[in-house]
Protein backbone atom coordinates (compact mmCIF):
# COMPACT_ATOMS: atom_id res chain seq x y z
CA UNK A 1 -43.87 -51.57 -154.42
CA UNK A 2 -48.01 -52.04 -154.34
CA UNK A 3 -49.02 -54.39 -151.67
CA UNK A 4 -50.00 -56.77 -154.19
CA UNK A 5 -46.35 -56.97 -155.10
CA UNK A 6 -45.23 -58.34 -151.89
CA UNK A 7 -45.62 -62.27 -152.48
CA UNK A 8 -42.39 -62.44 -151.39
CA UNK A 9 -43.82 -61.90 -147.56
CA UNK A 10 -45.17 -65.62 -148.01
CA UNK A 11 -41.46 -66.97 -147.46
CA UNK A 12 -40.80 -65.25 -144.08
CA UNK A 13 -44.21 -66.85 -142.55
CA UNK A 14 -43.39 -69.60 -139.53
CA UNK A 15 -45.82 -71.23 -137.92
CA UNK A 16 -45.09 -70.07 -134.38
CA UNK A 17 -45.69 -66.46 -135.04
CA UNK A 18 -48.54 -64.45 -135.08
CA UNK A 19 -48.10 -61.54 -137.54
CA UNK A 20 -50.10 -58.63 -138.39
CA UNK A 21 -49.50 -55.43 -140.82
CA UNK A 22 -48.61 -51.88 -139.91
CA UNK A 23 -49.31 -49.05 -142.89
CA UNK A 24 -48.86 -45.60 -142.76
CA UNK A 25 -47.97 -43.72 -145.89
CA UNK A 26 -45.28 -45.20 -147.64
CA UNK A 27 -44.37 -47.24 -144.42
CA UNK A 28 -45.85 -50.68 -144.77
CA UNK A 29 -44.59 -52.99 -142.27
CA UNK A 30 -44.93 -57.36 -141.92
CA UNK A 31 -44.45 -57.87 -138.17
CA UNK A 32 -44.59 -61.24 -136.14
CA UNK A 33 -44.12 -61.91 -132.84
CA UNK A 34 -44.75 -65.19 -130.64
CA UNK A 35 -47.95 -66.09 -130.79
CA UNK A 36 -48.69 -65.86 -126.90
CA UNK A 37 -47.08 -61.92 -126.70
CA UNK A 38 -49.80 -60.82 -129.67
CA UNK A 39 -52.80 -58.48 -128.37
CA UNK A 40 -54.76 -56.07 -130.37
CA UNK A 41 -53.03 -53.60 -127.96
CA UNK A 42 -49.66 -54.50 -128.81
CA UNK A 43 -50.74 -53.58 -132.84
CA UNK A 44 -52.28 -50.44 -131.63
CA UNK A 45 -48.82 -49.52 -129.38
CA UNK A 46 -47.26 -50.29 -132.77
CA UNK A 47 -49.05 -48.47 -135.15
CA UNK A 48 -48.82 -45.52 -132.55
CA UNK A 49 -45.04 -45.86 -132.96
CA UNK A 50 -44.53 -45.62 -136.49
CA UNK A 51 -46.68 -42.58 -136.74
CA UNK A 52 -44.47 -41.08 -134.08
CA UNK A 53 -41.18 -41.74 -135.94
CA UNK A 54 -42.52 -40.67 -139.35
CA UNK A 55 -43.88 -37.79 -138.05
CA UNK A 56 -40.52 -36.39 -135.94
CA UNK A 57 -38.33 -37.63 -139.79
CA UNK A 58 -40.89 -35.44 -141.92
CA UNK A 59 -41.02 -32.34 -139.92
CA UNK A 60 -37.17 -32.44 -139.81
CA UNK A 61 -37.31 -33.03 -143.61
CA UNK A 62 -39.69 -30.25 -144.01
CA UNK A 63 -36.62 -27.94 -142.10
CA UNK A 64 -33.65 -29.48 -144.26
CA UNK A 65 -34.53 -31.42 -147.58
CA UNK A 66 -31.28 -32.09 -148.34
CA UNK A 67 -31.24 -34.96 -145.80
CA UNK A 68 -33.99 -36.05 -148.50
CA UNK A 69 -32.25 -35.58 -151.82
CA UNK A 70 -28.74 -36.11 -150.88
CA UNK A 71 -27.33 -39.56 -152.64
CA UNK A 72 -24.25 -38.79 -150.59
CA UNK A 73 -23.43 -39.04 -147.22
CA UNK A 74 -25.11 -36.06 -144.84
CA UNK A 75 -24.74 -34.97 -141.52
CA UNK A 76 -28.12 -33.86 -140.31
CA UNK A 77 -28.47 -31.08 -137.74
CA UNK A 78 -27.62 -31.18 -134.06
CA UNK A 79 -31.86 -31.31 -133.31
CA UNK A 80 -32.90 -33.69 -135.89
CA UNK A 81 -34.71 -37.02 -134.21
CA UNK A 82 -32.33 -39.57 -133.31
CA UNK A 83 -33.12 -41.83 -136.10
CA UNK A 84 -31.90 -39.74 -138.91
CA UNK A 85 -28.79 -39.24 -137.13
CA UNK A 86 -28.92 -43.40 -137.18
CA UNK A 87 -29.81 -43.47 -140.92
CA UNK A 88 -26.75 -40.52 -141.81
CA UNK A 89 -24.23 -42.49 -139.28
CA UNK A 90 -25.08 -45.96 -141.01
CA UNK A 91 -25.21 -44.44 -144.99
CA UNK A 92 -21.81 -42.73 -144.14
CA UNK A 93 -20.15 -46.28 -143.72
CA UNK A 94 -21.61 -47.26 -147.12
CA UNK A 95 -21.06 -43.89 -149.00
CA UNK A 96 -24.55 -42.99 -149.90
CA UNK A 97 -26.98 -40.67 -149.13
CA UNK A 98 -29.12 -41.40 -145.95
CA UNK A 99 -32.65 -42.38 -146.86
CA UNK A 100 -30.92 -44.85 -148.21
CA UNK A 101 -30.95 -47.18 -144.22
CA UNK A 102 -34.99 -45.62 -143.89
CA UNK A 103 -36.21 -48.82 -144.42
CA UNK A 104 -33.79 -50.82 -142.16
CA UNK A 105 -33.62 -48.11 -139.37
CA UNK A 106 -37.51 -47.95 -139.22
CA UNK A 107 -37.80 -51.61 -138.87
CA UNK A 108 -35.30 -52.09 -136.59
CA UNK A 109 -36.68 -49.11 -133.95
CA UNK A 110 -40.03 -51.15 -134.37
CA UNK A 111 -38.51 -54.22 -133.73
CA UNK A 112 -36.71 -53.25 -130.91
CA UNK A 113 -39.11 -51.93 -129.39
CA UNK A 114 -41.32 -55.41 -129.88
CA UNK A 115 -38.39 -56.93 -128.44
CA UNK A 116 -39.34 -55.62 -124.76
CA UNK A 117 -42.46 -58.14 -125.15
CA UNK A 118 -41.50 -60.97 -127.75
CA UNK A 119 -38.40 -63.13 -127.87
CA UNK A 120 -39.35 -63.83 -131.45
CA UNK A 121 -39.66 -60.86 -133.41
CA UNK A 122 -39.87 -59.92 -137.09
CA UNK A 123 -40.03 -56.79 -138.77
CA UNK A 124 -39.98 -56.44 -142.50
CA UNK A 125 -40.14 -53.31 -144.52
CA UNK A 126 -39.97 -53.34 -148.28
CA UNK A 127 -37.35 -56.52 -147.81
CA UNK A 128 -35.54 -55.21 -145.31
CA UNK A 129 -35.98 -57.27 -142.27
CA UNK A 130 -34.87 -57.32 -138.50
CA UNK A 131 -35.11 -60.36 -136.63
CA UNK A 132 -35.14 -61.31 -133.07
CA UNK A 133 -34.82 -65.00 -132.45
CA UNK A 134 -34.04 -68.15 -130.39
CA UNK A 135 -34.12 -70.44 -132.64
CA UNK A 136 -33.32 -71.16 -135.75
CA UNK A 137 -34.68 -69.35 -138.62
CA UNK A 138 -34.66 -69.78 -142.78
CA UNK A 139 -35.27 -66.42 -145.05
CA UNK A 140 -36.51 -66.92 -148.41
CA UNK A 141 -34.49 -64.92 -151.30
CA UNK A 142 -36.94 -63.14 -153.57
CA UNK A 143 -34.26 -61.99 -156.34
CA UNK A 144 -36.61 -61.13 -159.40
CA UNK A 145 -36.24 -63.49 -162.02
CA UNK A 146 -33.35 -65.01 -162.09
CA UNK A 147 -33.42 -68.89 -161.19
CA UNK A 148 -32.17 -68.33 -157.90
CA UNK A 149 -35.72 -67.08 -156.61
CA UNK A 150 -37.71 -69.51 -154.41
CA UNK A 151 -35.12 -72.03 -154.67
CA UNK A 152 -32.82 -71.01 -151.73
CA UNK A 153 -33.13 -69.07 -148.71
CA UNK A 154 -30.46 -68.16 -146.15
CA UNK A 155 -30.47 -70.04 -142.65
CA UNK A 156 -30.16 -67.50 -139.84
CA UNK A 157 -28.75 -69.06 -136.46
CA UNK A 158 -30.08 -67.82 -133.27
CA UNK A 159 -27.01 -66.35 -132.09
CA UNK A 160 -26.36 -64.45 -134.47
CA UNK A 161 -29.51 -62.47 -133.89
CA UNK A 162 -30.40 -59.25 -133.78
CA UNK A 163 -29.66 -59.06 -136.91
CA UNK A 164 -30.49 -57.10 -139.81
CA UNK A 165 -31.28 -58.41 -143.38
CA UNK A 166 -31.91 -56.32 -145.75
CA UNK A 167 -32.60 -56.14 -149.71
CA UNK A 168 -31.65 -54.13 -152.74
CA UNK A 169 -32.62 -54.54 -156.01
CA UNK A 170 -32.17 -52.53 -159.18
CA UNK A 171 -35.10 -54.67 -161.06
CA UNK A 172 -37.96 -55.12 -158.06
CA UNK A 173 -39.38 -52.01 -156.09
CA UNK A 174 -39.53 -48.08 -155.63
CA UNK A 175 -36.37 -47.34 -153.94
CA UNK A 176 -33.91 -45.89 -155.82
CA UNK A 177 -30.75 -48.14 -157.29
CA UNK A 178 -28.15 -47.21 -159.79
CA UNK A 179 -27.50 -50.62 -160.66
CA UNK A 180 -29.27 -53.76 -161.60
CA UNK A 181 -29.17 -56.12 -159.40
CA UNK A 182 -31.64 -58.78 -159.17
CA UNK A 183 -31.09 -59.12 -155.23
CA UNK A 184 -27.96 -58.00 -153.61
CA UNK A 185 -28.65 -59.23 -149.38
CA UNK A 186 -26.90 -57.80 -146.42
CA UNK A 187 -26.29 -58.95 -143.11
CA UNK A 188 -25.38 -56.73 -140.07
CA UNK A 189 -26.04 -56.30 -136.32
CA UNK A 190 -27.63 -52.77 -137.24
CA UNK A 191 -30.49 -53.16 -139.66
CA UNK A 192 -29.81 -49.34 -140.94
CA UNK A 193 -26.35 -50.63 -141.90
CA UNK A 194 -27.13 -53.20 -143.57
CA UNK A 195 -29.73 -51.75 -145.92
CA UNK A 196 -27.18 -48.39 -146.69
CA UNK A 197 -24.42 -51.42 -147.59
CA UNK A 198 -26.99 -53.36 -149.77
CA UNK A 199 -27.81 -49.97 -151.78
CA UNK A 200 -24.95 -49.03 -152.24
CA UNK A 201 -23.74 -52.74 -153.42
CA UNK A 202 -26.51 -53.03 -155.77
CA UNK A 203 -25.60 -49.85 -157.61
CA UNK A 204 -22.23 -51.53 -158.90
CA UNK A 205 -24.19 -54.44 -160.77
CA UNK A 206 -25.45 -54.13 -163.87
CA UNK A 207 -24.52 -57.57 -165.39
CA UNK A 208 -24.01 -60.54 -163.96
CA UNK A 209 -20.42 -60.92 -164.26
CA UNK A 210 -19.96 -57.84 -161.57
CA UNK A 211 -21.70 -59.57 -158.65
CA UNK A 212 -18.45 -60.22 -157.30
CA UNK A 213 -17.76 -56.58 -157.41
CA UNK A 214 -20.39 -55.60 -155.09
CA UNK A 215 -19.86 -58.14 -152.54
CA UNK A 216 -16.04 -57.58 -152.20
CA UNK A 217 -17.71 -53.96 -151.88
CA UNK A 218 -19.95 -54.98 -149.21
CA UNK A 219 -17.37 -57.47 -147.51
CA UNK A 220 -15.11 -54.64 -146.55
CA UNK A 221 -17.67 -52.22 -144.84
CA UNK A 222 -16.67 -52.21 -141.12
CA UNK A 223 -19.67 -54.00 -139.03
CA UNK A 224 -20.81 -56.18 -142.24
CA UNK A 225 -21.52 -59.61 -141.41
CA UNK A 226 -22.50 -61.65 -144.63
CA UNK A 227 -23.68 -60.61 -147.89
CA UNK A 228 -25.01 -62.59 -151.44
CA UNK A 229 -25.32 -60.68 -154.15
CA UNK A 230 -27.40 -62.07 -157.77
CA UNK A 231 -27.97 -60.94 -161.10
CA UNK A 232 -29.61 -63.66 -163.13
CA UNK A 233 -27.46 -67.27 -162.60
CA UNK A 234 -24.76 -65.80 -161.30
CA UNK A 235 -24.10 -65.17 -157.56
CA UNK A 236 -21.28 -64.70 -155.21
CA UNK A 237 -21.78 -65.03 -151.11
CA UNK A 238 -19.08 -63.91 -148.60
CA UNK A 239 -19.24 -64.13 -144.88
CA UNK A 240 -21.90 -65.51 -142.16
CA UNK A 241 -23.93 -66.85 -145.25
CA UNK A 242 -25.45 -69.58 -145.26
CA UNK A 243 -27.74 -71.19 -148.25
CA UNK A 244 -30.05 -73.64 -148.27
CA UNK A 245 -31.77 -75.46 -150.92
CA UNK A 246 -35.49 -75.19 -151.39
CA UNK A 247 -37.38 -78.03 -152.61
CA UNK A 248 -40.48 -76.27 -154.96
């Protein structure tokens, strides 16, 4: 997804964060944090971090590309980085291969690491998000074109935060799904997790009458919290989910 595609960032801004944009490579990253924690350094310490993680994943790509290609689940080797032993440990709950929780386990090492200077953080990464918070936050859904799109968003509690929430779609994006979804969204305490479980949810929609399908999928994945799953006006929700209405 082009970074003109991502008009769906628009519905995660709150006034009380200051946010700025972390790009390397493919890895494009929407951050906020409270306004009074942001400093040019803190960016810099960020940006220095996601170089660092990409770098330690590539080189142990570079030694085993089947961790890359496999759309099943893989145990890397003994000496790979800690995160893709994160991403393989999270994809293995879900059944799928594991770049499949890349996204989510990038944002969520980035966000915990903003965590050691913000109370409010928020790290989103192609629509998968992890969120720090004490308050009370609202998360727009961006689910294509179906009717459902900027006319509900899901109301996050403080409590129940850290929390992951994280995006597939078969119909919006780059990443790979076998399905087509217009938005299938996970909820989890680990942000990798969540984004293997939405994957591997969206691949079992391809009409609208199977949205149930993938969310009694999701539902039963050990460590799942809440999941809504969409394909044009139909949708089905199970679990810590809660929508609210949008007024356009």
């Amino acid at each position: 997804m082009s970074n003109t595609d991502r008009t769906y960032r628009l519905g995660l801004r709150e006034n009380d964060l200051t946010y700025f944009q972390v790009v390397y490579k493919e890895t494009d990253l929407h951050i906020g944090v409270r306004t009074d924690r942001f400093s040019p350094e803190l960016a810099e310490r960020t940006d220095f971090l996601v170089r660092e993680l990409r770098g330690a994943l590539e080189r142990y790509i570079s030694e085993d590309p089947l961790f890359l290609r496999s759309l099943e689940p893989f145990t890397p080797a003994t000496a790979a980085p800690e995160i893709a032993h994160e991403m393989a440990a999270a994809a293995r709950l879900a059944g799928v291969g594991p770049m499949a929780a890349v996204a989510g386990a990038f944002a969520a090492r980035v966000g915990r690491e903003l965590g050691r200077f913000s109370k409010e953080v928020l790290v989103e990464n192609g629509g998968d998000i992890y969120l720090k918070s004490t308050r009370r936050r609202l998360i727009g859904i961006f689910a294509a074109d179906s009717p459902f799109t900027g006319r509900i968003a899901l109301e996050i509690p403080a409590n129940i935060t850290p929390l992951g929430i994280c995006t597939s779609s078969g119909v919006v994006g780059h990443s790979l799904s076998l399905g087509k979804a217009d938005a299938v969204v996970v909820l989890a305490a680990s942000t990798a997790l969540a984004d293997a479980t939405a994957t591997a949810a969206a691949n079992l929609v391809t009409t609208p009458a199977e949205v149930d399908r993938a969310t009694d999928f999701a539902s039963q994945i050990p460590g799942i919290l809440g999941v809504l799953s969409i394909k044009g006006d139909r949708l089905a929700a199970w679990g810590q989910v809660k929508l609210i209405p949008i007024t356009p």
